[in-house]
Protein backbone atom coordinates (compact mmCIF):
# COMPACT_ATOMS: atom_id res chain seq x y z
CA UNK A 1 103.25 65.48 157.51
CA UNK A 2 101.19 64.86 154.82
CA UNK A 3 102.31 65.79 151.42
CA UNK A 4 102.35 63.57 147.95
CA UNK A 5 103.16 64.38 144.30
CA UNK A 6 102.28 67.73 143.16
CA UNK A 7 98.75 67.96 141.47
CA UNK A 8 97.69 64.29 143.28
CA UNK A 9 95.03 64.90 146.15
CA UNK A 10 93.49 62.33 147.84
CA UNK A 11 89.93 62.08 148.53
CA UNK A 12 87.68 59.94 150.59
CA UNK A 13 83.97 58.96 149.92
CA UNK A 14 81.76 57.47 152.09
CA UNK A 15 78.40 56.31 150.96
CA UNK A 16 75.18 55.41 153.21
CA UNK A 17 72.87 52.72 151.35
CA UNK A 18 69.56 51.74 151.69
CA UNK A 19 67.95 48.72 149.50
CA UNK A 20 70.36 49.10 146.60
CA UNK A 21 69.79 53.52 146.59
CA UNK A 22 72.25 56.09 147.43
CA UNK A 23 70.79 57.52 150.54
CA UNK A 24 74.00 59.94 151.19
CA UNK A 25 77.88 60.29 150.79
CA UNK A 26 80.33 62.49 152.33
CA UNK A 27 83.86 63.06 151.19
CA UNK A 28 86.71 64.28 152.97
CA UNK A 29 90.50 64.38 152.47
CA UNK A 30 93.88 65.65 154.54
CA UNK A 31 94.95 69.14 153.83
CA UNK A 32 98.00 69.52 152.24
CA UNK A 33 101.60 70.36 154.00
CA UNK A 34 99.60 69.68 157.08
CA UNK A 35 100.09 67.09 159.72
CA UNK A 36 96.75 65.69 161.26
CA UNK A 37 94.32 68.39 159.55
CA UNK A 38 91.31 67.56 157.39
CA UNK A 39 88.76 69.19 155.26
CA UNK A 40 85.26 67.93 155.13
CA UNK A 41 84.09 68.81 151.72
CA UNK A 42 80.51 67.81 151.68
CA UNK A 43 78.10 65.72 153.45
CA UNK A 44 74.98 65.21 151.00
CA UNK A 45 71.69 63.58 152.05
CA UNK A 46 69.00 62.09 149.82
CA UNK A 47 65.94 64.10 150.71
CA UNK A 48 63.93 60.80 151.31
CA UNK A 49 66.46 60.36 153.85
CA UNK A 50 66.78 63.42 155.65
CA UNK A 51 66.15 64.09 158.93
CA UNK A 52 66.82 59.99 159.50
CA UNK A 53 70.21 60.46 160.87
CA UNK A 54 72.05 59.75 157.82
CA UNK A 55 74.40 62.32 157.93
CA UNK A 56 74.81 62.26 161.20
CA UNK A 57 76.15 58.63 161.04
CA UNK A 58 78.17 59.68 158.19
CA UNK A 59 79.96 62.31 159.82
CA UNK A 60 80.62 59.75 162.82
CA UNK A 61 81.74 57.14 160.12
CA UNK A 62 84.44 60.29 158.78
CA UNK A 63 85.62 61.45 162.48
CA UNK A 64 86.58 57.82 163.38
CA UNK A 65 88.05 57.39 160.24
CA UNK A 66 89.54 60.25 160.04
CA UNK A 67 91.09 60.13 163.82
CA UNK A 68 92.52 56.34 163.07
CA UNK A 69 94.42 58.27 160.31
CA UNK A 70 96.15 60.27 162.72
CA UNK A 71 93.71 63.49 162.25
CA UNK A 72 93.39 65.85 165.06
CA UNK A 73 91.17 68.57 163.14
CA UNK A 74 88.42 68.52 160.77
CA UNK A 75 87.79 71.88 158.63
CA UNK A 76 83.95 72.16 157.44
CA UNK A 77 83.51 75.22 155.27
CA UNK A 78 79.66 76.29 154.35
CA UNK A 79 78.47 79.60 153.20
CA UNK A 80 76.77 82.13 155.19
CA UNK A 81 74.18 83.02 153.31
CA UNK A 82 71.00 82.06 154.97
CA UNK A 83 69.60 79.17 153.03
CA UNK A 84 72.91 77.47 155.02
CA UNK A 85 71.32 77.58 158.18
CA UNK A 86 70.47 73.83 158.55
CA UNK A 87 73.58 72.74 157.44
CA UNK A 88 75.36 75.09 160.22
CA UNK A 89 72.52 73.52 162.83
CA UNK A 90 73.62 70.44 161.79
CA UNK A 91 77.13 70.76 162.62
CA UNK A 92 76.56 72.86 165.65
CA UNK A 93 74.32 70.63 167.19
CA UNK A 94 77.28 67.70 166.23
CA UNK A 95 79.63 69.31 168.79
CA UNK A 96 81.34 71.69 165.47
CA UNK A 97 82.15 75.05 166.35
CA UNK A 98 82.12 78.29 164.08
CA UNK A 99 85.64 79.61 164.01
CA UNK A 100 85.63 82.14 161.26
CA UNK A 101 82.90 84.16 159.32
C-alpha cells in the first residue's frame, strides 16, 4: 500500500522539450492509502505544440511509468463544463473511459 508521512505527497513531472523550450509537462502521483491507484493531475501542452502529439506521448511516458510502479489505475479528473471538451476527446480517444459525472 502506499502511504508515507502525514502532510508528504509525492508528485511526478514529466516534461516534453523541444530546442531548449518547454513544449509540455504532465504530473501525476499515487493516491494515498491506496495500493496501485494513481491520479493524473494535469497534462499541459504548449499551444505551438498542440495537436503534435505531445501529450499524447506524455501520457504514454506516465502509463508506463506509472505501471512499472506497480499502478493498475490511473484517475483523470476534468470539469464538465464545455470548454473541457477537447481535453475529454483527448482522453477518450486514448482508450480513457468516463466513469463518473
Amino acid at each position: 500500500m502506499n502511504t508515507w508521512p502525514k502532510g508528504e505527497k509525492r508528485y511526478y513531472f514529466l516534461f516534453a522539450e523541444d530546442k531548449g523550450k518547454t513544449a509540455g509537462y504532465c504530473c501525476y502521483g499515487p493516491i494515498a492509502c491506496t495500493e496501485g491507484s494513481y491520479d493524473l493531475y494535469w497534462i499541459v501542452v504548449h499551444r505551438d505544440y498542440q495537436g503534435q502529439g505531445v501529450g499524447k506521448a506524455l501520457l504514454k511516458e506516465a502509463e508506463q511509468r506509472i505501471a512499472a510502479e506497480g499502478g493498475r489505475g490511473i484517475y483523470v479528473e476534468t470539469a464538465s463544463r464545455s470548454q473541457y471538451a477537447p481535453t475529454h476527446g483527448f482522453y477518450k480517444k486514448n482508450g480513457y473511459v468516463l466513469e463518473a459525472v
